[in-house]
C-alpha atoms as a PDB file:
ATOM      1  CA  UNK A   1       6.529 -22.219  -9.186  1.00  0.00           C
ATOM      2  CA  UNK A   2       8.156 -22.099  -5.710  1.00  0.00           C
ATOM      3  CA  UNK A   3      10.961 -24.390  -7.104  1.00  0.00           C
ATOM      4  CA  UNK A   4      11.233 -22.324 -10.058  1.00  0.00           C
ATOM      5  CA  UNK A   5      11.210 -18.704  -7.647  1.00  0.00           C
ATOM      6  CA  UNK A   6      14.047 -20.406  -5.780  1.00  0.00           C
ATOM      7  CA  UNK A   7      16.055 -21.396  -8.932  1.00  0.00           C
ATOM      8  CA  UNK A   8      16.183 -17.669 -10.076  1.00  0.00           C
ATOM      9  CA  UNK A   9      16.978 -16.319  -7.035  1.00  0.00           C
ATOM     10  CA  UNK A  10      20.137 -18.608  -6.328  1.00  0.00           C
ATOM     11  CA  UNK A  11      21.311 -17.706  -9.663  1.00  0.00           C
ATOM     12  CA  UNK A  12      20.660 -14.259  -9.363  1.00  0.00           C
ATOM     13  CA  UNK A  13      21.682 -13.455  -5.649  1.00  0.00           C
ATOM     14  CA  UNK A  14      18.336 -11.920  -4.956  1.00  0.00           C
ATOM     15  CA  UNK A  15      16.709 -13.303  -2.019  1.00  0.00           C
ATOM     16  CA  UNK A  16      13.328 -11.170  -0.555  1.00  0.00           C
ATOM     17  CA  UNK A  17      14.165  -8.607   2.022  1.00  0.00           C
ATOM     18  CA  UNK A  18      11.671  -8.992   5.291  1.00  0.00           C
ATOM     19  CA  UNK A  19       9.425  -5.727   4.672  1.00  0.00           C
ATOM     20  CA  UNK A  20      10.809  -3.620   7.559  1.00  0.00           C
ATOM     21  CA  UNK A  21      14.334  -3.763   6.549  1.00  0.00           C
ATOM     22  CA  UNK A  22      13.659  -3.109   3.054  1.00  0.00           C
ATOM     23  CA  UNK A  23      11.715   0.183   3.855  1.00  0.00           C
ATOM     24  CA  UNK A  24      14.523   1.156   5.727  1.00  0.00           C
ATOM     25  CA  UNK A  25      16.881   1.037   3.040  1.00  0.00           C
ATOM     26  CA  UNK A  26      13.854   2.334   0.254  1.00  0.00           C
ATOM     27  CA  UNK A  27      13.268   5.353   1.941  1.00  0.00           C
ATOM     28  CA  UNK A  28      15.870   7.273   0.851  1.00  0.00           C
ATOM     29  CA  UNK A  29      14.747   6.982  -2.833  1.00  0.00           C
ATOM     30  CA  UNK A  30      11.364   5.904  -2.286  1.00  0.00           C
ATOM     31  CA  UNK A  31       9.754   9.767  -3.379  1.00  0.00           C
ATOM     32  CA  UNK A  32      11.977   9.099  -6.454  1.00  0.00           C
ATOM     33  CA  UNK A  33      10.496   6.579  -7.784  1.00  0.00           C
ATOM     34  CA  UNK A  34       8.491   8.735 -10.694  1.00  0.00           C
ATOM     35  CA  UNK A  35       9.042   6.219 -13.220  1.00  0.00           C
ATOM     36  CA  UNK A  36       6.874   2.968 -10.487  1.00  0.00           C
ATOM     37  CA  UNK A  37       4.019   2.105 -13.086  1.00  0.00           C
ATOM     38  CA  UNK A  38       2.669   0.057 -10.183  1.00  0.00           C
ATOM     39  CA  UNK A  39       2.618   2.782  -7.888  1.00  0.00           C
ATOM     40  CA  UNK A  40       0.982   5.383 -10.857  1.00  0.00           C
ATOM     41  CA  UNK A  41      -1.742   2.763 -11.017  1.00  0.00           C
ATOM     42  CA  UNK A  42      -2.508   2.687  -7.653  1.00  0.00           C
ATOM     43  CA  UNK A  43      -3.073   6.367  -7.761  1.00  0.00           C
ATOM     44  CA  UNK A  44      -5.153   6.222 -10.315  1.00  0.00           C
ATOM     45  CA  UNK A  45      -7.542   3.997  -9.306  1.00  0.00           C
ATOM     46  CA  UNK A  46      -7.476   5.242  -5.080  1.00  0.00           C
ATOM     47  CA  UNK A  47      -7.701   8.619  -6.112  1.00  0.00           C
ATOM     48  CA  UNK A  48     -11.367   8.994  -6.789  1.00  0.00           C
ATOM     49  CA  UNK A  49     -12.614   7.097  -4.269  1.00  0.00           C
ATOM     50  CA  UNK A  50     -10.902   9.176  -1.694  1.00  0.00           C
ATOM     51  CA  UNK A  51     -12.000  12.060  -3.502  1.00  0.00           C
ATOM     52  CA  UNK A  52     -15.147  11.025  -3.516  1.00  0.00           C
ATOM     53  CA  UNK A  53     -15.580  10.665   0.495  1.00  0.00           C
ATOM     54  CA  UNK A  54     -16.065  13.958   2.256  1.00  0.00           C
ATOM     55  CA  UNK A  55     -13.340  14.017   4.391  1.00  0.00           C
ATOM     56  CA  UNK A  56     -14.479  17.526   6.179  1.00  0.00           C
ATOM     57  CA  UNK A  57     -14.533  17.486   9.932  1.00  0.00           C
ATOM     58  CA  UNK A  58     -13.506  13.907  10.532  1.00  0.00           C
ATOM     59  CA  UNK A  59     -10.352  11.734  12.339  1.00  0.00           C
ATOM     60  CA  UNK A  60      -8.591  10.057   9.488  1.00  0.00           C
ATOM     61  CA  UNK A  61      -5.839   7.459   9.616  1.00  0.00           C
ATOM     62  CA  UNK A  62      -2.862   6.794   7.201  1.00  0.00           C
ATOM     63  CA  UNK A  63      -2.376   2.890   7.985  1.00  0.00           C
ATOM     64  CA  UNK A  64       0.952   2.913   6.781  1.00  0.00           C
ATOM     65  CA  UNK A  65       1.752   5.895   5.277  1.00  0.00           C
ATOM     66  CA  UNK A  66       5.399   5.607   4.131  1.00  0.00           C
ATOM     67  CA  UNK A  67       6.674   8.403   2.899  1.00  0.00           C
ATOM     68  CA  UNK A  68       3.358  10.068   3.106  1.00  0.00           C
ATOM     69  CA  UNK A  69       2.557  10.336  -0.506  1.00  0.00           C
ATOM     70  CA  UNK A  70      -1.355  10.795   0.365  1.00  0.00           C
ATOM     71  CA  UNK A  71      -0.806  13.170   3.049  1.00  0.00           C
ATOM     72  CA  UNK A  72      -1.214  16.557   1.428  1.00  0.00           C
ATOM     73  CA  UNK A  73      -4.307  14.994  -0.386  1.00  0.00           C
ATOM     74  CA  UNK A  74      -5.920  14.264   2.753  1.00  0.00           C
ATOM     75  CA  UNK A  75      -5.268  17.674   4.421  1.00  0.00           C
ATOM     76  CA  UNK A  76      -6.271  19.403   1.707  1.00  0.00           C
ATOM     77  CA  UNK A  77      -9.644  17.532   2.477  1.00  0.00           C
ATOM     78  CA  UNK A  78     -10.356  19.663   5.503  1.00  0.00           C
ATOM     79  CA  UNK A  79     -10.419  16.722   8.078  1.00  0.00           C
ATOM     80  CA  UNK A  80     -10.600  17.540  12.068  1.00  0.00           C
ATOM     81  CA  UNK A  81      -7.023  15.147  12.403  1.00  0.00           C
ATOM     82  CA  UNK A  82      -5.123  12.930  10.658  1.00  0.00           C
ATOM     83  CA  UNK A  83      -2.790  10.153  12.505  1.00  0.00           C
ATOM     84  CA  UNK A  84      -0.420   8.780  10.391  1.00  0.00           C
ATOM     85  CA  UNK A  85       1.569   5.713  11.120  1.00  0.00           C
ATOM     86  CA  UNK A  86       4.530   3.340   9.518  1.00  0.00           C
ATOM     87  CA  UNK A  87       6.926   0.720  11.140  1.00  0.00           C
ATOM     88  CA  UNK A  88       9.709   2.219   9.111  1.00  0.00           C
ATOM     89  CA  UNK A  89      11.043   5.238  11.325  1.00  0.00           C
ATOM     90  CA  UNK A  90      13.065   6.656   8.455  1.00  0.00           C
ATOM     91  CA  UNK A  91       9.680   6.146   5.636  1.00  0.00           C
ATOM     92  CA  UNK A  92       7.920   8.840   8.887  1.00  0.00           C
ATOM     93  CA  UNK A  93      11.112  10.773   9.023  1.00  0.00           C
ATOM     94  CA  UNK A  94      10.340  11.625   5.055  1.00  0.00           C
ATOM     95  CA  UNK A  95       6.705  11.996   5.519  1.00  0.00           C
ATOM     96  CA  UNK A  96       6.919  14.644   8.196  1.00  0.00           C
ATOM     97  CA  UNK A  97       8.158  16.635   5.543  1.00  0.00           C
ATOM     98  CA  UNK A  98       5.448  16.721   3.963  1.00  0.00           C
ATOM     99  CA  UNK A  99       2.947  18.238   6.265  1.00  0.00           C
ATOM    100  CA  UNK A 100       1.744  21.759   6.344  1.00  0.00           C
ATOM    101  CA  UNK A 101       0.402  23.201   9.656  1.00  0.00           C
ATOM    102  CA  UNK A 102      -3.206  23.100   8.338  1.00  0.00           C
ATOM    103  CA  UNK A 103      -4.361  20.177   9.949  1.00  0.00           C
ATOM    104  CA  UNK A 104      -3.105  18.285  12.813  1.00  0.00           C
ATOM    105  CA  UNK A 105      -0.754  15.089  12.245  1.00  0.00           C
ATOM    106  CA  UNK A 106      -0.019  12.905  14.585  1.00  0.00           C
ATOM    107  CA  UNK A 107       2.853  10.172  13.661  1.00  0.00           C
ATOM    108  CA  UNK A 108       3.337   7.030  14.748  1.00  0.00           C
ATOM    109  CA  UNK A 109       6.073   4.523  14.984  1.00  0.00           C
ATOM    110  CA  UNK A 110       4.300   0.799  14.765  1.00  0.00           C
ATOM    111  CA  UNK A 111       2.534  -1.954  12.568  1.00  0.00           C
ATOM    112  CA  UNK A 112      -0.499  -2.765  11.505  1.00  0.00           C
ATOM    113  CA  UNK A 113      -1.170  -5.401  14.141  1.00  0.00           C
ATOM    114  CA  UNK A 114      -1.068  -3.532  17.459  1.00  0.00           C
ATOM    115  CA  UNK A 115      -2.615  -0.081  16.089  1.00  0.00           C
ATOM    116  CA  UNK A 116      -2.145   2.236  19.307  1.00  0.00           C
ATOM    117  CA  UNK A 117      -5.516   3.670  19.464  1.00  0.00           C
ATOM    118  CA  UNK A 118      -8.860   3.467  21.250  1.00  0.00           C
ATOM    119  CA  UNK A 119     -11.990   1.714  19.847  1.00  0.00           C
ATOM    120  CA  UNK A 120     -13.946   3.488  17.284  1.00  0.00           C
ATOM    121  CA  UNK A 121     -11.503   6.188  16.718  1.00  0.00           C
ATOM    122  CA  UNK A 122     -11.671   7.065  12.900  1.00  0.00           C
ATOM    123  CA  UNK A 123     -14.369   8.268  10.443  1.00  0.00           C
ATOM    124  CA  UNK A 124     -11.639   7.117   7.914  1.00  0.00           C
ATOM    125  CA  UNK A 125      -9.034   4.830   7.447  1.00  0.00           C
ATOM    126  CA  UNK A 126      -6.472   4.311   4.196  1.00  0.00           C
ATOM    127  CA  UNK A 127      -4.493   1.954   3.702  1.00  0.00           C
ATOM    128  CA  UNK A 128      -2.459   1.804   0.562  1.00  0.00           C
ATOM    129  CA  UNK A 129      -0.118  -1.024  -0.574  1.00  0.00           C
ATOM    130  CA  UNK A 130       0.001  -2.239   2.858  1.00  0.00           C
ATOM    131  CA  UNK A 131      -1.438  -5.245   3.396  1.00  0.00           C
ATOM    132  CA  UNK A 132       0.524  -7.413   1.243  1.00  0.00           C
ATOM    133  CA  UNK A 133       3.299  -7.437   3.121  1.00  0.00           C
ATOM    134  CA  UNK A 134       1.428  -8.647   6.727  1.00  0.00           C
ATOM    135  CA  UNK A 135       1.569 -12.350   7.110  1.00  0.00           C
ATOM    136  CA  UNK A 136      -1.344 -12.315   9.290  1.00  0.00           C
ATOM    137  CA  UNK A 137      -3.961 -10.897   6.933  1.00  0.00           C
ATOM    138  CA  UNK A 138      -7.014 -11.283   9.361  1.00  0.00           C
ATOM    139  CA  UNK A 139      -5.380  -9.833  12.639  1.00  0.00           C
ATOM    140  CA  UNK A 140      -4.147  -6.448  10.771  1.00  0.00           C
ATOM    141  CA  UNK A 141      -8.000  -6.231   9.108  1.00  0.00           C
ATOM    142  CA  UNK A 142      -9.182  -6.848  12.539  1.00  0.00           C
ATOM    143  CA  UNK A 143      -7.141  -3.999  13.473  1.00  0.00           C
ATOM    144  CA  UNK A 144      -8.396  -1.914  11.297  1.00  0.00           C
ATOM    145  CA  UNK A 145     -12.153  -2.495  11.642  1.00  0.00           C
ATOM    146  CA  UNK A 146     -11.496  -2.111  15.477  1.00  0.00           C
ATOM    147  CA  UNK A 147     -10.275   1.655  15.399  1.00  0.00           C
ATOM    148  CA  UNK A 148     -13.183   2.770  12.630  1.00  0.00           C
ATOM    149  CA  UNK A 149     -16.328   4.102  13.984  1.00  0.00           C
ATOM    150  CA  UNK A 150     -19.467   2.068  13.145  1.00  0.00           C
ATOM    151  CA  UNK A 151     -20.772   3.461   9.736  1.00  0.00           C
ATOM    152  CA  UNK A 152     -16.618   4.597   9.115  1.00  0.00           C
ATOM    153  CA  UNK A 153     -14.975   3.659   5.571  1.00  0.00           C
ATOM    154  CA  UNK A 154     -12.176   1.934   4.618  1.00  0.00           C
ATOM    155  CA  UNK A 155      -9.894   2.795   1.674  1.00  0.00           C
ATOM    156  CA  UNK A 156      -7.534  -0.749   0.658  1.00  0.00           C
ATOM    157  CA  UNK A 157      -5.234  -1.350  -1.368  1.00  0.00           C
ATOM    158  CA  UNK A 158      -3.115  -4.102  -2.269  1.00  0.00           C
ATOM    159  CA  UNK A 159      -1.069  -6.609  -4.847  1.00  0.00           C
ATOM    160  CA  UNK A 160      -3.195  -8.498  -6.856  1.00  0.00           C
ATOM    161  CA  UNK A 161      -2.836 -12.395  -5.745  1.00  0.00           C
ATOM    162  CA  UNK A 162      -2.571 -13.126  -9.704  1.00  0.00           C
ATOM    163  CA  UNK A 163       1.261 -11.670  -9.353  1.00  0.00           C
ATOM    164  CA  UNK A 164       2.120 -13.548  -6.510  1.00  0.00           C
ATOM    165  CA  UNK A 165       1.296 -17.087  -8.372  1.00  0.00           C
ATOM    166  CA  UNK A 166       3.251 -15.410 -11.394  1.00  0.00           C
ATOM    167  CA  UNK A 167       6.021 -14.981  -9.681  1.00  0.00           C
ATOM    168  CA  UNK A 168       6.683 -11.309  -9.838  1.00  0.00           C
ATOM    169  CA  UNK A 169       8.778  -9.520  -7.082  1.00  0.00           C
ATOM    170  CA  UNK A 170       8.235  -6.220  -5.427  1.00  0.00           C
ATOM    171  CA  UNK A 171      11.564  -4.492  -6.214  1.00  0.00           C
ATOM    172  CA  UNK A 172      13.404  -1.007  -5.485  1.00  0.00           C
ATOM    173  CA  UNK A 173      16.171   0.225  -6.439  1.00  0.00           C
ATOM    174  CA  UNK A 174      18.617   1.780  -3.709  1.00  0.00           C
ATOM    175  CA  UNK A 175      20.458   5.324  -4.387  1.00  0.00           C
ATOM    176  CA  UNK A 176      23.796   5.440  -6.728  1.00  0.00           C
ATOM    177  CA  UNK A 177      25.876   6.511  -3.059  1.00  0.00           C
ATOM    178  CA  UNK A 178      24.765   2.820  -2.105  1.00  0.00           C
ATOM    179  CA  UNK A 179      25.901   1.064  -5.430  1.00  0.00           C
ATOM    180  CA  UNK A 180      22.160   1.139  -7.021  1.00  0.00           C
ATOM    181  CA  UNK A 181      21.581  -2.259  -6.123  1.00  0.00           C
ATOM    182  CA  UNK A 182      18.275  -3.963  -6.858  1.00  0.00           C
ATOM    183  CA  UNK A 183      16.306  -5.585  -4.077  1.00  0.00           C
ATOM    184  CA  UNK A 184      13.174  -7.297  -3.678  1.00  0.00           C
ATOM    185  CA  UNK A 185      10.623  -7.164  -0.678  1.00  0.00           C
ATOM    186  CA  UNK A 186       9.050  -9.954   0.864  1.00  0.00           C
ATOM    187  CA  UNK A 187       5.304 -10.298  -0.034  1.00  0.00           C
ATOM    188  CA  UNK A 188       2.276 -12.662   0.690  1.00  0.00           C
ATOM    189  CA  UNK A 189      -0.118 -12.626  -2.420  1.00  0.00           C
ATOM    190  CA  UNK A 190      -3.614 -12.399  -0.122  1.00  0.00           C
ATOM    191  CA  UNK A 191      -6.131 -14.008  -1.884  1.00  0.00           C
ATOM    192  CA  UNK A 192      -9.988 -12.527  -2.461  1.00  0.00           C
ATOM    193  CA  UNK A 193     -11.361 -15.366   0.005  1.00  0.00           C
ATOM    194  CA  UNK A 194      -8.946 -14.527   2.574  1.00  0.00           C
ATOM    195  CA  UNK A 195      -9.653 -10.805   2.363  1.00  0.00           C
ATOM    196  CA  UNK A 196     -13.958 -11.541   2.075  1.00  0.00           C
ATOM    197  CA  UNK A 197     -13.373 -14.197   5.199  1.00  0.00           C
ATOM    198  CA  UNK A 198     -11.972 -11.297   7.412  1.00  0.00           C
ATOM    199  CA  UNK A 199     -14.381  -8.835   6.159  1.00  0.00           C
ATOM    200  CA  UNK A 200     -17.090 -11.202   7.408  1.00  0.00           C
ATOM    201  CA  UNK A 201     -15.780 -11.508  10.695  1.00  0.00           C
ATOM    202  CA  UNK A 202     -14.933  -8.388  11.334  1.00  0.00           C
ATOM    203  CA  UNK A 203     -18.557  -6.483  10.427  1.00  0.00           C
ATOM    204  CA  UNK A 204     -16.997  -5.112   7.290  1.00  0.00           C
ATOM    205  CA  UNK A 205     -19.635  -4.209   4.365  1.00  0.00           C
ATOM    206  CA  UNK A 206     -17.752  -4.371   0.765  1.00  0.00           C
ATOM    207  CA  UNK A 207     -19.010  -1.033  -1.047  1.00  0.00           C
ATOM    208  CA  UNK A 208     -16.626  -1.674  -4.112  1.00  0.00           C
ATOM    209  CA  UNK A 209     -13.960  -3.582  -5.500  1.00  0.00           C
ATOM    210  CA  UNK A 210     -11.784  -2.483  -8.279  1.00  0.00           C
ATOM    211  CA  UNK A 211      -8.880  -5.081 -10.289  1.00  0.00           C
ATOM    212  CA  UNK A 212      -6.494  -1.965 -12.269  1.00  0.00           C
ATOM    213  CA  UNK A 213      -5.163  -4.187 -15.119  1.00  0.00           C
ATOM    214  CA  UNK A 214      -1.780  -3.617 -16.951  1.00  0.00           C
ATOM    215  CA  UNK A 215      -2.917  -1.367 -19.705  1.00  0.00           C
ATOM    216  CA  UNK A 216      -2.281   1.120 -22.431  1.00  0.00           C
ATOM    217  CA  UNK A 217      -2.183   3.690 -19.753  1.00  0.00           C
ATOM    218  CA  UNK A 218       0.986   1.983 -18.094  1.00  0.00           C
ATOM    219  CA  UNK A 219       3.236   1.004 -21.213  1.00  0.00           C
ATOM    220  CA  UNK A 220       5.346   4.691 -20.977  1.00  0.00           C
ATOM    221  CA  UNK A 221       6.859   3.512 -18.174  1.00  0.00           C
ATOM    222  CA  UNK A 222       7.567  -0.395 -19.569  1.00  0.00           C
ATOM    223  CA  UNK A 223       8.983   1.901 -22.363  1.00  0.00           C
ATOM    224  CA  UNK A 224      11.096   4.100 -20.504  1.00  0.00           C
ATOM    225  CA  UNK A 225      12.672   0.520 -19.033  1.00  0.00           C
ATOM    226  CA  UNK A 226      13.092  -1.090 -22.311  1.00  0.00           C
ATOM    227  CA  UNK A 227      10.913  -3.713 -21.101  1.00  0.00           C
ATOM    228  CA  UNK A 228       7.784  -3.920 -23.875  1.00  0.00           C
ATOM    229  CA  UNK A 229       8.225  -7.432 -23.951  1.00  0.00           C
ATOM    230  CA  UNK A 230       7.053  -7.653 -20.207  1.00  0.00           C
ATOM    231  CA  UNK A 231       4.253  -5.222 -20.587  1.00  0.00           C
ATOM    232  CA  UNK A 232       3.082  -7.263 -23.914  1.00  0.00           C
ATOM    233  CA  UNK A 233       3.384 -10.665 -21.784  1.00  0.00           C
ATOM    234  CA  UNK A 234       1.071  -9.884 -19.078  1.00  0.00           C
ATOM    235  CA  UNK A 235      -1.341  -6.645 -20.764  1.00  0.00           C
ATOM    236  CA  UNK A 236      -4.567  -7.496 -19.274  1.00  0.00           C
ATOM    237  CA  UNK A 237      -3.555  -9.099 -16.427  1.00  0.00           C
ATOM    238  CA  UNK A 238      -4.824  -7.590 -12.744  1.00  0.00           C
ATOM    239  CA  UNK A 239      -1.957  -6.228 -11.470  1.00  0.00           C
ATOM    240  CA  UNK A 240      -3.867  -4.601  -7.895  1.00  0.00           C
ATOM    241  CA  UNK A 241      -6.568  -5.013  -5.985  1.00  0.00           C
ATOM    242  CA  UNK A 242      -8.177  -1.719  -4.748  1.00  0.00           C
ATOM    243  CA  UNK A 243     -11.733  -2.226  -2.167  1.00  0.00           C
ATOM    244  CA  UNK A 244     -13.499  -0.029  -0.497  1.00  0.00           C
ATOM    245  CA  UNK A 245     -15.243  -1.139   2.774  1.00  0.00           C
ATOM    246  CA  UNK A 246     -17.722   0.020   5.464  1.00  0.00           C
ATOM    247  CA  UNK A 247     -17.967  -0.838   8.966  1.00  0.00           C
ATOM    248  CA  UNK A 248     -21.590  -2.019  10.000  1.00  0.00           C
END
């Protein structure tokens, strides 16, 4: 498969962007992307479950919040504060737009792996679409279940591993001002066991786990692309992985 990764990409000119550079050059078109089936399935399936946590009173962390597409959603919850970080300083530049004055935002301007806060600081933590793109799986969970409070949730979600042995790319699509080129993002296709092992170590209870599949629900957007013979190839195959957790 790796052989077969690298044969495409010489012929094609597409080699993976390292994350941080291509969320530099994403931003920009990132809030566009209305027609990102993968991104519509996230959604779908993170929705409720943040919905269905009361948010009211509490600190709350965006772990990598982009472009801060669940940032009205969580002030609309009613929380105390929200922090908000990103290592892309033009993905915060677009999410600061978003903000109302309702509840304090705090942004921040670093990774995953050296979160800039004390012990036990959150009630809640998401983290959306994330984690796949951290080499270093169990130091950014680590992170994570450092900064939640004891009996504090956590809201993950991630690419499903299956895509990663299957080959498929994490694209974008850059503005028509920068010649609409087509990039893909470096990605590291975590499997379960590697997620359960740092869960384990790290005093993390698993309260659900959810595998969206490629569905009826998605094949508008394979439409809109022209591309029904991808979305009949792989229907039914997991295409995220979306797990709620709770710190012991």
């Amino acid at each position: 498969m790796q052989r077969l990764r690298h044969s495409l990409r010489k012929l094609f000119g597409r080699s993976p962007l390292d994350p941080h550079s291509a969320y530099q050059l994403w931003a920009s078109t990132y809030d566009d992307a209305k027609d990102n089936a993968l991104l519509f399935a996230e959604e779908q399936a993170m929705m409720p479950l943040l919905r269905g946590i009361s948010l009211t009173g509490k600190q709350v962390l965006d772990a990598g919040c982009g472009t801060g597409r669940y940032l009205r959603e969580l002030q609309e919850a009613h929380p105390n504060t929200i922090a908000a970080l990103d290592f892309s300083d033009k993905m915060l530049e677009r999410a600061k737009q978003k903000v109302s004055g309702a509840v304090p935002v705090s942004f921040h301007h670093t990774t995953l792996e050296h979160l800039p806060f004390p012990d036990s600081s959150f009630d809640v933590i998401l983290c959306t679409l994330v984690l796949g793109h951290v080499r270093d799986l169990g130091g950014a969970i680590g992170e994570l279940a450092r900064v939640v409070r004891p009996g504090g949730e956590i809201l993950l979600s991630d690419f499903h591993p299956f895509g990663q042995l299957l080959g498929w790319e994490r694209t974008f699509r850059t503005s028509s001002t920068d010649g609409g080129k087509i990039y893909s993002v470096q990605y590291y296709g975590h499997l379960h066991s590697t997620y359960f092992t740092a869960f384990q170590k790290h005093h993390l209870d698993i309260v659900s786990m959810r595998e969206p599949i490629l569905d009826e629900s998605l094949l508008p957007y394979y439409r809109k692309a022209r591309r029904e013979d991808i979305f009949e190839q792989y229907k039914g195959y997991p295409i995220l992985l979306i797990i709620h957790v709770r710190k012991k």
